[in-house]
N, C-alpha and C. Protein backbone atom coordinates (compact mmCIF):
# COMPACT_ATOMS: atom_id res chain seq x y z
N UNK A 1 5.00 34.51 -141.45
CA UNK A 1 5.50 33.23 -141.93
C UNK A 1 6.17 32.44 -140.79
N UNK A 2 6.68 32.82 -140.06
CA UNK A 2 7.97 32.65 -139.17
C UNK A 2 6.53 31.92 -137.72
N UNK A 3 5.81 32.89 -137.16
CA UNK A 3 4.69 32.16 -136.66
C UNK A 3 3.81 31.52 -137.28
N UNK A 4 3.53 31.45 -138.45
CA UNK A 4 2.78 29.52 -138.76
C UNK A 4 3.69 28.60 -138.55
N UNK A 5 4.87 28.66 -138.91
CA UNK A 5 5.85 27.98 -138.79
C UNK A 5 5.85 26.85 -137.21
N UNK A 6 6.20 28.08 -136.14
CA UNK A 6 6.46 28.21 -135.08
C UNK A 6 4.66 27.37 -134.54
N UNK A 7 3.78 27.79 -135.27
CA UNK A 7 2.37 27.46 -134.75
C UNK A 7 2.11 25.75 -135.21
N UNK A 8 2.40 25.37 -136.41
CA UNK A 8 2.26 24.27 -137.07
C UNK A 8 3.39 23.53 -136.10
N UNK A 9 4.48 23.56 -135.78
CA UNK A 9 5.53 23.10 -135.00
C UNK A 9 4.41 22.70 -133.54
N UNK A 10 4.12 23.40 -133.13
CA UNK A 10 3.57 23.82 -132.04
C UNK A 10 2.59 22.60 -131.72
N UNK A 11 1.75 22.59 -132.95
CA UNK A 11 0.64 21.52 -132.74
C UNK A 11 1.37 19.74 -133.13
N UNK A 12 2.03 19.67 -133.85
CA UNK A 12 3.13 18.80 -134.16
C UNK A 12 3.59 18.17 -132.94
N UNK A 13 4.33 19.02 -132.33
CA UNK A 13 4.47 18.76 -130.64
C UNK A 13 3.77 17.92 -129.88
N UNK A 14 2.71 18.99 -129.64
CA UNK A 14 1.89 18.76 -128.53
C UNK A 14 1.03 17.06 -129.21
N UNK A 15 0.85 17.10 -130.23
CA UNK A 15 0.33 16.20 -131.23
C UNK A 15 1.39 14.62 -130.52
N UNK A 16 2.51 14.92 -130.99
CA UNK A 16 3.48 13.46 -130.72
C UNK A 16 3.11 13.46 -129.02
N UNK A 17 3.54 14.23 -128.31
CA UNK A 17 3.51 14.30 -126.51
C UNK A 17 2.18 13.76 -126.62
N UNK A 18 1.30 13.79 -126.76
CA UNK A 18 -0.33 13.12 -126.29
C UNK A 18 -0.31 11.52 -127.17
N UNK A 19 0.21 11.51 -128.09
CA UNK A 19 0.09 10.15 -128.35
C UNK A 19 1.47 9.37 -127.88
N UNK A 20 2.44 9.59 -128.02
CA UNK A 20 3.33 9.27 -126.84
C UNK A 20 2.72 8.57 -125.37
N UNK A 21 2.16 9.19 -125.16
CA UNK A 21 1.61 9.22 -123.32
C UNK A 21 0.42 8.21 -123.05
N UNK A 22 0.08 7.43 -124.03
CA UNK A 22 -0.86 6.73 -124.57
C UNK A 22 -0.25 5.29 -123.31
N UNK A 23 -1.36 4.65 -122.46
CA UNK A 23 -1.10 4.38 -121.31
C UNK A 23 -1.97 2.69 -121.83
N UNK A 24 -1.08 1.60 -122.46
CA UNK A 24 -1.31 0.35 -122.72
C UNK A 24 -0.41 -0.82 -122.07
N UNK A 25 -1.20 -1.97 -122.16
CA UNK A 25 -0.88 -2.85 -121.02
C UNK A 25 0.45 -3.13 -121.78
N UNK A 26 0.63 -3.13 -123.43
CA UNK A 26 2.07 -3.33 -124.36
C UNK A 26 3.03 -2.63 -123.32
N UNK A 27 2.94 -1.26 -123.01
CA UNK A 27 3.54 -0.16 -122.64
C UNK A 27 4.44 -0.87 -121.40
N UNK A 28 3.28 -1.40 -120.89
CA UNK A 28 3.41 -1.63 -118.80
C UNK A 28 4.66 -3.20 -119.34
N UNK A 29 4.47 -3.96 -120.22
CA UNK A 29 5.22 -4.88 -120.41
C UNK A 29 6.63 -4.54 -121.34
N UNK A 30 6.65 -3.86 -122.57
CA UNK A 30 8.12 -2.99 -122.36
C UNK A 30 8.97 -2.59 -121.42
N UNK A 31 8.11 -1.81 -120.81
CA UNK A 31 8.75 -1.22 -119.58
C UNK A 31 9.40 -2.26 -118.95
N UNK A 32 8.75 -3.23 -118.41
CA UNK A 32 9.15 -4.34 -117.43
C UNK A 32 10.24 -5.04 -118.07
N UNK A 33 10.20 -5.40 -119.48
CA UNK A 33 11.04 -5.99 -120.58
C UNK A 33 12.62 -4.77 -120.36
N UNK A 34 12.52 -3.45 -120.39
CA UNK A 34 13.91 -3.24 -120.58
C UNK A 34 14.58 -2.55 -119.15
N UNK A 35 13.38 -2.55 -117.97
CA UNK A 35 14.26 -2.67 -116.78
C UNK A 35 14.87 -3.66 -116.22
N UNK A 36 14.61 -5.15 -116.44
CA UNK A 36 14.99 -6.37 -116.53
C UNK A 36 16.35 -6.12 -116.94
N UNK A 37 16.39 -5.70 -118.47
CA UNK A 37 17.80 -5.43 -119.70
C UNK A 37 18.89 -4.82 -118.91
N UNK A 38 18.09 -3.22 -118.48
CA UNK A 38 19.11 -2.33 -117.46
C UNK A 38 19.79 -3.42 -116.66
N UNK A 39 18.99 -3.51 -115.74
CA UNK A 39 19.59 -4.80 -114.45
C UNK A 39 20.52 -5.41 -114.58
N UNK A 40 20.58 -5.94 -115.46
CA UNK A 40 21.53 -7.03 -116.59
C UNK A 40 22.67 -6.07 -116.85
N UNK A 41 22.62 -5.47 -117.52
CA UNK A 41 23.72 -4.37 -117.95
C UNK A 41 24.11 -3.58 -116.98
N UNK A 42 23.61 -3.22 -115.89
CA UNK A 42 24.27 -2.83 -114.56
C UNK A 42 24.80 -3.54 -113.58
N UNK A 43 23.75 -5.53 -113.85
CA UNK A 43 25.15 -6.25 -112.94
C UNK A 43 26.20 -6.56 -113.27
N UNK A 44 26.25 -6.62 -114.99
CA UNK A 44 27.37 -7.34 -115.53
C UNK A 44 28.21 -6.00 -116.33
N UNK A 45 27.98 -4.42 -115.69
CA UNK A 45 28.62 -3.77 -116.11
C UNK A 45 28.91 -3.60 -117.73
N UNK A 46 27.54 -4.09 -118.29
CA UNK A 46 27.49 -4.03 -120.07
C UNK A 46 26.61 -2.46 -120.24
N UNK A 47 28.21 -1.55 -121.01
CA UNK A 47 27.30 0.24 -121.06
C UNK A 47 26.34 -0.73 -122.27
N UNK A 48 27.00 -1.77 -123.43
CA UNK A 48 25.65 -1.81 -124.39
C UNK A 48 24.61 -2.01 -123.88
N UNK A 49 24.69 -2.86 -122.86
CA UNK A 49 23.19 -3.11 -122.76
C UNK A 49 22.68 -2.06 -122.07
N UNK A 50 22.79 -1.90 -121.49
CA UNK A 50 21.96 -0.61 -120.67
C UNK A 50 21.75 0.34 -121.48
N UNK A 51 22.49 1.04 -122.75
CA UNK A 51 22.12 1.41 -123.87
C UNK A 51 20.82 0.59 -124.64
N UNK A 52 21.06 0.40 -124.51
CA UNK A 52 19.80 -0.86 -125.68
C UNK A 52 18.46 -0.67 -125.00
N UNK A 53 18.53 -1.27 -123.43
CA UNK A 53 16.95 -1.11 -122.26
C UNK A 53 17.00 0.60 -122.55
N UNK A 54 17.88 1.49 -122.66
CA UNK A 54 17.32 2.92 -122.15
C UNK A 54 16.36 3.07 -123.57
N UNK A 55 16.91 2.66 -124.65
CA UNK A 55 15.94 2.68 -125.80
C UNK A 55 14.77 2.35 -126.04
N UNK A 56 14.34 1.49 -125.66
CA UNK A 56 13.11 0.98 -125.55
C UNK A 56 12.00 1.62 -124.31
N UNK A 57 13.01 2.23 -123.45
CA UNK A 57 12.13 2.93 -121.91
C UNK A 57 10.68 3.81 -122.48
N UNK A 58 9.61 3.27 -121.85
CA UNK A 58 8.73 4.37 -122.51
C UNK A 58 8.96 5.73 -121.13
N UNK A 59 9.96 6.14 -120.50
CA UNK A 59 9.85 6.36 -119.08
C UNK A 59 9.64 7.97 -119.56
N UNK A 60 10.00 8.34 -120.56
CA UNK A 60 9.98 9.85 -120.71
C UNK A 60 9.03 10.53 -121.37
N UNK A 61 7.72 9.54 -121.80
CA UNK A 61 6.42 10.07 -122.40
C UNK A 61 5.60 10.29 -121.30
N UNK A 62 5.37 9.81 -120.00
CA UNK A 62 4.79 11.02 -118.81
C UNK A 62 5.43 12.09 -118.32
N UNK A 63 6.76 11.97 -118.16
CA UNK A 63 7.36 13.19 -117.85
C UNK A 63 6.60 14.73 -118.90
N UNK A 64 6.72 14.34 -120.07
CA UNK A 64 6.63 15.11 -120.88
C UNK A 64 5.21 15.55 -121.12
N UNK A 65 4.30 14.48 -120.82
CA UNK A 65 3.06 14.98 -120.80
C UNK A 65 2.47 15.80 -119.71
N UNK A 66 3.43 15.58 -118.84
CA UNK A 66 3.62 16.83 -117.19
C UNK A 66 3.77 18.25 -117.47
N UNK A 67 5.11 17.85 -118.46
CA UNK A 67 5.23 19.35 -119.14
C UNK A 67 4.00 20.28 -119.84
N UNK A 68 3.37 19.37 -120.78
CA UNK A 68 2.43 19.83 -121.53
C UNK A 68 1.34 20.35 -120.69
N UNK A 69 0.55 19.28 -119.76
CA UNK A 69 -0.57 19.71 -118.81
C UNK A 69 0.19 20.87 -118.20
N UNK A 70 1.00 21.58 -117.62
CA UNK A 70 1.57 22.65 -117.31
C UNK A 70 1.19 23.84 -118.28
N UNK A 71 1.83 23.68 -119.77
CA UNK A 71 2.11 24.46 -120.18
C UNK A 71 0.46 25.18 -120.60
N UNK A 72 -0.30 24.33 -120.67
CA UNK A 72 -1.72 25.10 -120.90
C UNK A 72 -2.64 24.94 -119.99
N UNK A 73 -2.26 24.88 -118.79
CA UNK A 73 -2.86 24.78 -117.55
C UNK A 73 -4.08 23.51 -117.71
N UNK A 74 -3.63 22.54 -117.69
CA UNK A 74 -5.09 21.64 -118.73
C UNK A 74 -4.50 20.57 -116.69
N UNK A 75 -4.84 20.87 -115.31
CA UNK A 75 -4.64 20.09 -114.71
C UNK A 75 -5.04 18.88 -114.76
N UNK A 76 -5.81 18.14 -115.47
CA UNK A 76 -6.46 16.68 -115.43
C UNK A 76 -5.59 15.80 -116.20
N UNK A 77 -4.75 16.39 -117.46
CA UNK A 77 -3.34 16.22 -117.78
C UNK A 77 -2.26 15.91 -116.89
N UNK A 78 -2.20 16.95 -116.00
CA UNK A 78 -1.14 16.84 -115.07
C UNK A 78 -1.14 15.46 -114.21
N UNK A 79 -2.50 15.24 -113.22
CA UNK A 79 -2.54 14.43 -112.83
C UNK A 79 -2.71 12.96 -113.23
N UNK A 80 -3.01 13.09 -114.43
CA UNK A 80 -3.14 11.71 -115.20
C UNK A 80 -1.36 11.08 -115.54
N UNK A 81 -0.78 11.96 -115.46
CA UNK A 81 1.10 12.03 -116.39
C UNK A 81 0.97 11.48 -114.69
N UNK A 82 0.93 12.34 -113.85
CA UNK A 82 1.81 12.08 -112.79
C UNK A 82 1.10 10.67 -111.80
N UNK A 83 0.08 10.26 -112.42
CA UNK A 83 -0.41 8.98 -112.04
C UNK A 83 0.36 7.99 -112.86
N UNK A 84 0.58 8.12 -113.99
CA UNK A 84 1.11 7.12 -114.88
C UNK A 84 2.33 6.89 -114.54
N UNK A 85 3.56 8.20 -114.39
CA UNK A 85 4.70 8.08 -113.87
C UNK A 85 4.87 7.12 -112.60
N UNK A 86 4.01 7.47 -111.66
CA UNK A 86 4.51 6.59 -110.59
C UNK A 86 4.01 5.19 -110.82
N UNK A 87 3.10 5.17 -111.28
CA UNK A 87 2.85 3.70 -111.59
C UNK A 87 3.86 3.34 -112.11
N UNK A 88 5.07 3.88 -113.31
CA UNK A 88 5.90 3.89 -114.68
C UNK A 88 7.20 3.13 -113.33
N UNK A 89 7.23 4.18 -112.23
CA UNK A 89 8.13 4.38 -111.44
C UNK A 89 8.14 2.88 -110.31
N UNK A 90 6.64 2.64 -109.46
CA UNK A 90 6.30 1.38 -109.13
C UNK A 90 6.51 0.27 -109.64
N UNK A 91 6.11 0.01 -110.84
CA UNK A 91 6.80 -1.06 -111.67
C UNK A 91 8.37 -1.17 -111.90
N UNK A 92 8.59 -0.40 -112.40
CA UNK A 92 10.32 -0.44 -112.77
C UNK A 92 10.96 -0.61 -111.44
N UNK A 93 10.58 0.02 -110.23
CA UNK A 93 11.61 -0.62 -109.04
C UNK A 93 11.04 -2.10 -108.60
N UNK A 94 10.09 -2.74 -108.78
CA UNK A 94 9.61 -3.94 -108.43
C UNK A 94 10.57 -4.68 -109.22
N UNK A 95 10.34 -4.25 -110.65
CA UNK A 95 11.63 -5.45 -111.83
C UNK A 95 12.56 -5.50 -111.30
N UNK A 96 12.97 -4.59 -111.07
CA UNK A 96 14.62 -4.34 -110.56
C UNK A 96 15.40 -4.99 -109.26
N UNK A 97 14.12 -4.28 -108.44
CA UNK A 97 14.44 -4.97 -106.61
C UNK A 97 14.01 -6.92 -106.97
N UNK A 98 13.30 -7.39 -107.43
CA UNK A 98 13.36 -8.77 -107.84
C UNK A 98 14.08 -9.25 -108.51
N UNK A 99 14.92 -8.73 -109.29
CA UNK A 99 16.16 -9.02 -110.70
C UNK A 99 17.00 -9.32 -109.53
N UNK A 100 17.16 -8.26 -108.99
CA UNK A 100 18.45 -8.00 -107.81
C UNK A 100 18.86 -9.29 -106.98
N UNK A 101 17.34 -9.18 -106.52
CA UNK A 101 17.23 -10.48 -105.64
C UNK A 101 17.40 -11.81 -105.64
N UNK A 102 17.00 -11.78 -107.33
CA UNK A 102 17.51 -13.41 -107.53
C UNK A 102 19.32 -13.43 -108.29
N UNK A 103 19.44 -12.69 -108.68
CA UNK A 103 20.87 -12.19 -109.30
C UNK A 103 21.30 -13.15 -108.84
N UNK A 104 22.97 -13.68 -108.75
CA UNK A 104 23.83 -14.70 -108.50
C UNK A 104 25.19 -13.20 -108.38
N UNK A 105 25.04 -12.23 -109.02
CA UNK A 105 25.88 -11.34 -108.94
C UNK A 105 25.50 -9.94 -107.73
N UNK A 106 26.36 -10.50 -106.59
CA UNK A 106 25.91 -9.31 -105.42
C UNK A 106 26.31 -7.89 -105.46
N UNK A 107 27.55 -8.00 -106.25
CA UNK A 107 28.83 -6.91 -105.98
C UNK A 107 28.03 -5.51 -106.61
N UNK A 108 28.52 -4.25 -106.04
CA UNK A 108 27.94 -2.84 -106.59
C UNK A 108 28.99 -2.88 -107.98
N UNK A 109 28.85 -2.52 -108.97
CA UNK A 109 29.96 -2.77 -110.13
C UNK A 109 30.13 -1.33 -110.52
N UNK A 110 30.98 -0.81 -110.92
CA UNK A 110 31.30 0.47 -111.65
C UNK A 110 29.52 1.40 -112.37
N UNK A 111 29.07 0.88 -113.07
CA UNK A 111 28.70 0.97 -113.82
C UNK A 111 26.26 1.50 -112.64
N UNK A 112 26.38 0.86 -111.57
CA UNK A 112 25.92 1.19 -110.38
C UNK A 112 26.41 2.28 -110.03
N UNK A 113 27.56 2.06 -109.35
CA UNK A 113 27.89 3.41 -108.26
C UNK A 113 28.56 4.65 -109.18
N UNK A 114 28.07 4.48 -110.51
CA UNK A 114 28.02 5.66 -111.18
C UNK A 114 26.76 6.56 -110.60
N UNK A 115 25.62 6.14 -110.87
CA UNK A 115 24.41 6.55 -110.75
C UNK A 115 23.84 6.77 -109.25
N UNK A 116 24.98 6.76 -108.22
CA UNK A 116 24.37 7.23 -106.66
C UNK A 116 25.05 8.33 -106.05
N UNK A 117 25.44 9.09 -106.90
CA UNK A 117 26.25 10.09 -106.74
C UNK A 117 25.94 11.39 -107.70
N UNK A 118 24.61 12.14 -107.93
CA UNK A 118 24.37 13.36 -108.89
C UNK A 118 25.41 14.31 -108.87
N UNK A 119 25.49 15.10 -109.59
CA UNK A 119 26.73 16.13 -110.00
C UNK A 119 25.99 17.37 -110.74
N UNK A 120 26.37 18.43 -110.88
CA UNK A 120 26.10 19.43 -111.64
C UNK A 120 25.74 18.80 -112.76
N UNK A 121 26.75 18.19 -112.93
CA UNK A 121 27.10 17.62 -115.01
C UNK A 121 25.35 17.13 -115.05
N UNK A 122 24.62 16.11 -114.25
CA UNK A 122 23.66 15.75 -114.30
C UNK A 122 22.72 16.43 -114.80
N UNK A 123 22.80 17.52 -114.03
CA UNK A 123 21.62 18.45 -113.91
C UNK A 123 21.54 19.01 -115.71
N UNK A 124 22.97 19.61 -115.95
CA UNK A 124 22.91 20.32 -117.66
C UNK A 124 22.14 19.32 -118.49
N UNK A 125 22.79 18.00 -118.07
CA UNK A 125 22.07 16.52 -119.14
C UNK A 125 20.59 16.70 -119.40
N UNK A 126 19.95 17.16 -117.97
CA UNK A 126 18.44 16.73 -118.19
C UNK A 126 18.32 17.78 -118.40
N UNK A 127 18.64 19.02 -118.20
CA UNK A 127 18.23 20.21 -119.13
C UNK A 127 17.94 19.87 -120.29
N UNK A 128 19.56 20.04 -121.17
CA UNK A 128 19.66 20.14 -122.57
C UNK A 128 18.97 18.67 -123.14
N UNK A 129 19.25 17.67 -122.66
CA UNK A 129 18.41 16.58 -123.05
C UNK A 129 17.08 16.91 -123.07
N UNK A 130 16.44 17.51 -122.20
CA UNK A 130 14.97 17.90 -122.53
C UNK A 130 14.55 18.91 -123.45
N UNK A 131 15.73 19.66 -123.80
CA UNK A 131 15.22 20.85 -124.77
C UNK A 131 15.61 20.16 -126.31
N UNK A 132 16.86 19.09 -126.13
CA UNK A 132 16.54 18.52 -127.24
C UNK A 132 15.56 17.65 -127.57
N UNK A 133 15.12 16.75 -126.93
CA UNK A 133 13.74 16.39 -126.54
C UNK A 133 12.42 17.00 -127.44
N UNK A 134 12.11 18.03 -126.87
CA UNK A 134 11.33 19.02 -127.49
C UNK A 134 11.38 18.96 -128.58
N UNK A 135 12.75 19.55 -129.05
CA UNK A 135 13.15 20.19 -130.38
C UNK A 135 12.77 18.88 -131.26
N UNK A 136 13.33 17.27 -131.01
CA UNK A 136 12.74 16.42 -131.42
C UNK A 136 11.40 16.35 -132.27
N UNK A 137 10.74 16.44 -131.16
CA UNK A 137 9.34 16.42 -131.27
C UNK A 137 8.36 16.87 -132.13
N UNK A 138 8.97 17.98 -132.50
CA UNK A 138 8.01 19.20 -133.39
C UNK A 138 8.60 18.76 -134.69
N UNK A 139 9.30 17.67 -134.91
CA UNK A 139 9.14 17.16 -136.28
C UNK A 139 8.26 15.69 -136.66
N UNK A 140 7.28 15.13 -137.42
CA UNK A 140 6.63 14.59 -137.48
C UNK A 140 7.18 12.96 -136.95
N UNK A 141 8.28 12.53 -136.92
CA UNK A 141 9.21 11.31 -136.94
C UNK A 141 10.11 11.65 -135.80
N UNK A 142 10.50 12.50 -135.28
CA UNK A 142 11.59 12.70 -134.13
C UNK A 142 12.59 12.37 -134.61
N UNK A 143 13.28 12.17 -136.01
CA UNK A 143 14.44 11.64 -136.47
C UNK A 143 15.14 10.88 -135.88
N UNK A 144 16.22 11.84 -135.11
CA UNK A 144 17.10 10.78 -134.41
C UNK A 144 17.65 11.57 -133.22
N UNK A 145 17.18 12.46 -133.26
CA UNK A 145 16.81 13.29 -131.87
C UNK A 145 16.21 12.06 -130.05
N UNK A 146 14.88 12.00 -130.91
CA UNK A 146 14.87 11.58 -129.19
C UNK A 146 14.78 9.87 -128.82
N UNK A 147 15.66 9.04 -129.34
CA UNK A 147 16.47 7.97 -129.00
C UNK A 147 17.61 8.46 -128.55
N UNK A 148 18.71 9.35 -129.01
CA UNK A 148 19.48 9.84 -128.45
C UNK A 148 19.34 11.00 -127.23
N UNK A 149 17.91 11.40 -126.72
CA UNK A 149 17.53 11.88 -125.52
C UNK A 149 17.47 10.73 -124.43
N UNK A 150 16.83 10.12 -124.79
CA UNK A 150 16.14 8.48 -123.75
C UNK A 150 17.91 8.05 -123.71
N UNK A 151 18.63 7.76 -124.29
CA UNK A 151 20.03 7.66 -123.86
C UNK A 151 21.12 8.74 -122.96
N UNK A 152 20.92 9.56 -123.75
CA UNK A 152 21.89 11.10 -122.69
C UNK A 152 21.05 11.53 -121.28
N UNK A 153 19.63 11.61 -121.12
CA UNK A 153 19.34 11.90 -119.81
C UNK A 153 19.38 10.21 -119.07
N UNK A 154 18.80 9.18 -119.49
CA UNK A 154 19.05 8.16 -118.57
C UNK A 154 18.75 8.01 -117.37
N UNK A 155 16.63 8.09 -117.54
CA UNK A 155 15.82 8.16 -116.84
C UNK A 155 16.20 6.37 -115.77
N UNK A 156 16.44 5.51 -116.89
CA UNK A 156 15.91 3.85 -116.37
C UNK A 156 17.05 3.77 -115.29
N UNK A 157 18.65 4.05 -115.71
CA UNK A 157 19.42 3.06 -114.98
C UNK A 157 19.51 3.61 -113.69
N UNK A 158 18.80 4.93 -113.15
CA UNK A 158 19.07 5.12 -111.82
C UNK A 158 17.80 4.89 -111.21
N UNK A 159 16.66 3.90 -111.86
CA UNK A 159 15.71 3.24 -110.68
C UNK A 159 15.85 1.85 -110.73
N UNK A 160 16.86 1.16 -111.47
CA UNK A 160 17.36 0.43 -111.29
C UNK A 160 18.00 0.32 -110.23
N UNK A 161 19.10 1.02 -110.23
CA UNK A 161 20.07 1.10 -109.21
C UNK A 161 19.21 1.41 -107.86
N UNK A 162 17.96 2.26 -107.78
CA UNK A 162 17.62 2.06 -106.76
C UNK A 162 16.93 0.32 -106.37
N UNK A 163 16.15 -0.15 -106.97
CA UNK A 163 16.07 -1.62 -107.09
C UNK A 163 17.24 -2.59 -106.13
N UNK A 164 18.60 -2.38 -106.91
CA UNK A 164 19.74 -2.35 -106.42
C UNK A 164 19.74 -2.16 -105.04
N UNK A 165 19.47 -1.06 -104.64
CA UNK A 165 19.81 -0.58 -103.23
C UNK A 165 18.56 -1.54 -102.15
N UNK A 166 17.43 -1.34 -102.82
CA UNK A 166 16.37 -1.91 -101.59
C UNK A 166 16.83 -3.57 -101.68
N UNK A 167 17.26 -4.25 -101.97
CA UNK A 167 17.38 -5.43 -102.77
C UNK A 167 18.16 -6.09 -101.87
N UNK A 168 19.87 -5.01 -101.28
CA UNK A 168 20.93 -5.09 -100.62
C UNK A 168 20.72 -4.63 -99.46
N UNK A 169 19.83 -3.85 -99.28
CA UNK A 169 19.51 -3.07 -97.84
C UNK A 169 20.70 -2.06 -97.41
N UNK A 170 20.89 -1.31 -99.20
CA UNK A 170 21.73 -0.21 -98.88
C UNK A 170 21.14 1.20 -99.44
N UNK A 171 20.86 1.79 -97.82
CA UNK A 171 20.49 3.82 -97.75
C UNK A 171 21.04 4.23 -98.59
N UNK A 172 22.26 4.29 -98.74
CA UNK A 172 23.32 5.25 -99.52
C UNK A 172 23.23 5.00 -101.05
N UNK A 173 23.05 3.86 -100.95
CA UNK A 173 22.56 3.69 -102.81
C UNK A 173 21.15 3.96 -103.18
N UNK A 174 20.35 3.76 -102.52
CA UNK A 174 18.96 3.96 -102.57
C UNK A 174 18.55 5.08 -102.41
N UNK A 175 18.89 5.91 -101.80
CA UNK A 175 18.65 7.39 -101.72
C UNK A 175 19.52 8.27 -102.92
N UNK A 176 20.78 7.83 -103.12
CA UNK A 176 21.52 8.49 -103.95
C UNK A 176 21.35 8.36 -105.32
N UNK A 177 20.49 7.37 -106.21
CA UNK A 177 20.14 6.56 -106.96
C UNK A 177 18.90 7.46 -107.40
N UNK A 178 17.92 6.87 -106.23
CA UNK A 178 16.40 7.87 -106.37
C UNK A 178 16.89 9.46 -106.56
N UNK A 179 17.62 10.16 -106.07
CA UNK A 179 17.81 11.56 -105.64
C UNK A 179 18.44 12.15 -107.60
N UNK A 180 18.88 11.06 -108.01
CA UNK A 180 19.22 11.67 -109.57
C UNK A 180 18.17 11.46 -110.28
N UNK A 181 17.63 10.53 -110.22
CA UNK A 181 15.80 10.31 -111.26
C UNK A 181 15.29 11.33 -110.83
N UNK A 182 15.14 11.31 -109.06
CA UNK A 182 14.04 12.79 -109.25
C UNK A 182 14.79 13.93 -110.22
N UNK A 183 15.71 14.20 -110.13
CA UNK A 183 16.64 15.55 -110.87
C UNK A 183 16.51 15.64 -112.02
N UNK A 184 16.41 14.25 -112.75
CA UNK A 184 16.60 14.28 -114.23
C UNK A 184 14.68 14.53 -114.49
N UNK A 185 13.71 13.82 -113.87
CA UNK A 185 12.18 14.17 -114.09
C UNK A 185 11.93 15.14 -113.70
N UNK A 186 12.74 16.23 -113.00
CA UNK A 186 12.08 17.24 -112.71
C UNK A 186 13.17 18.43 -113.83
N UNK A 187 13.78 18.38 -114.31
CA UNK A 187 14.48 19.16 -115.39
C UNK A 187 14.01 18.95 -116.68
N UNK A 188 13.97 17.51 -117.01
CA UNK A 188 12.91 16.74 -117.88
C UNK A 188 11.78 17.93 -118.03
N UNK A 189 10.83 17.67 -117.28
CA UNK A 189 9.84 18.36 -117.62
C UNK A 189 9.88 20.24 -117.06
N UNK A 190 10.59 20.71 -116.89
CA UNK A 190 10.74 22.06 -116.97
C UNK A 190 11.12 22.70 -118.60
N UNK A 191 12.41 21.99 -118.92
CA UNK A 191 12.74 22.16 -120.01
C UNK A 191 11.47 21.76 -121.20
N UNK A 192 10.70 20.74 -121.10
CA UNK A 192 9.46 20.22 -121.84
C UNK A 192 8.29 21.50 -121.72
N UNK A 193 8.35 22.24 -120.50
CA UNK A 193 7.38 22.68 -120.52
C UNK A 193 7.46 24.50 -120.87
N UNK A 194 9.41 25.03 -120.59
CA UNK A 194 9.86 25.88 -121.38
C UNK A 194 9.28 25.70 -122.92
N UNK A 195 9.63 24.49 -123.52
CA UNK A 195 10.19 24.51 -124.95
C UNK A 195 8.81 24.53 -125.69
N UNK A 196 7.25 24.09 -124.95
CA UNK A 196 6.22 24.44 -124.86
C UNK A 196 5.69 25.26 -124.71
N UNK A 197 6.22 26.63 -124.03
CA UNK A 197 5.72 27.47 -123.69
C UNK A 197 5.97 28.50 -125.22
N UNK A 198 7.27 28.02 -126.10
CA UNK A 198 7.96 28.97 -126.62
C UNK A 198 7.84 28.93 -127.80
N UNK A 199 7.31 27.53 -128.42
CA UNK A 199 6.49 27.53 -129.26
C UNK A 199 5.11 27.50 -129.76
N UNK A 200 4.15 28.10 -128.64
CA UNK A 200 3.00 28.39 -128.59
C UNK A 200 3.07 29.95 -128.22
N UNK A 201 4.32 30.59 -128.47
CA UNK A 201 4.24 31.89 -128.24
C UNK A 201 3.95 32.54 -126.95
N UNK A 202 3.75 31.70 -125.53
CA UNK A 202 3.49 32.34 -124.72
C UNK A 202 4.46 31.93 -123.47
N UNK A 203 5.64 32.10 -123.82
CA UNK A 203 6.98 32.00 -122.85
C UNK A 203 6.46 32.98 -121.91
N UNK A 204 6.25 34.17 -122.04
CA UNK A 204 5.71 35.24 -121.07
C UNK A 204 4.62 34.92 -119.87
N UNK A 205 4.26 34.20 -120.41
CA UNK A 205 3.17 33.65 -118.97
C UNK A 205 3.22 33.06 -118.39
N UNK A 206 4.80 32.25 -118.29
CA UNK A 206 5.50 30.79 -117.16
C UNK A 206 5.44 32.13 -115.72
């Protein structure tokens, strides 16, 4: 009982992650629509808004489909997620480094030089954010699970902030900025591809 369970979950999953990952020009213009939002809410130091753009981010349906092409060795998966990501990734610093640019507001604000500085604390976020993530997933609706993931890991506001940095012609923000996105996409999809592994019963073969 306990594995149909675990098996029906399983396909549920993998089911939302592939249509999730679904790669439309709507998609490419959201995206552009709530890194704009971020921008906004990181020059003018609004946590709502930057809450609001992380909601709408489609930024964490390739990550996750990284996970998946992993978890069943399906590489043409892999490379398709990790084509989409950087494209996901190309776009969102273009919005950003042009937001920046025309801005009227120069100053780094609190709410920036949060995000150029990673910490341990970071790292647990995109863990457990990704395993809740998962856990999300394997229900037909994601309840209210993974809006509150796309908020607690907080893929958008640190390629913003890199945006930010190329924009000002500042290393230290731009490197420190990029250096937490990579952290959070690469925990992102470990944890995606654990929580995959474990409901298809074959955790043993990572």
């Amino acid at each position: 009982m306990i594995e149909k369970i675990k098996h029906e979950k399983y396909k549920i999953l993998k089911r939302n992650i592939i249509e999730d990952s679904d790669f439309t020009k709507e998609t490419m213009f959201i995206l552009i629509c709530a890194m704009i939002i971020a921008s906004i809410g990181l020059n003018t130091n609004s946590v709502a808004v930057i809450i609001g753009a992380m909601l709408i981010s489609p930024l964490m349906s390739p990550i996750q489909s990284i996970g998946l092409g992993l978890s069943n060795g399906n590489l043409k998966r892999v490379y398709m997620s990790l084509f989409r990501l950087g494209i996901f990734i190309l776009i969102s610093v273009i919005s950003s480094t042009f937001y920046f640019l025309v801005s009227p507001i120069n100053e780094a604000t609190p709410q920036i030089l949060a995000r150029t500085s990673p910490t341990l604390w970071d790292v647990l976020i995109a863990i457990f954010g990704g395993i809740a993530g998962v856990i999300g997933k394997t229900e037909e609706d994601g309840g209210n699970v993974v809006p509150g993931v796309a908020i607690a890991t907080a893929l958008m506001p640190p390629l913003c902030v890199v945006g930010f940095g190329i924009a000002h012609g500042n290393p230290k923000i731009f490197l420190g900025s990029g250096y937490l996105f990579i952290i959070n996409v690469f925990f992102i999809m470990i944890a995606t591809l654990v929580g995959l592994k474990v409901y298809s019963g074959n955790l043993l073969l990572l």
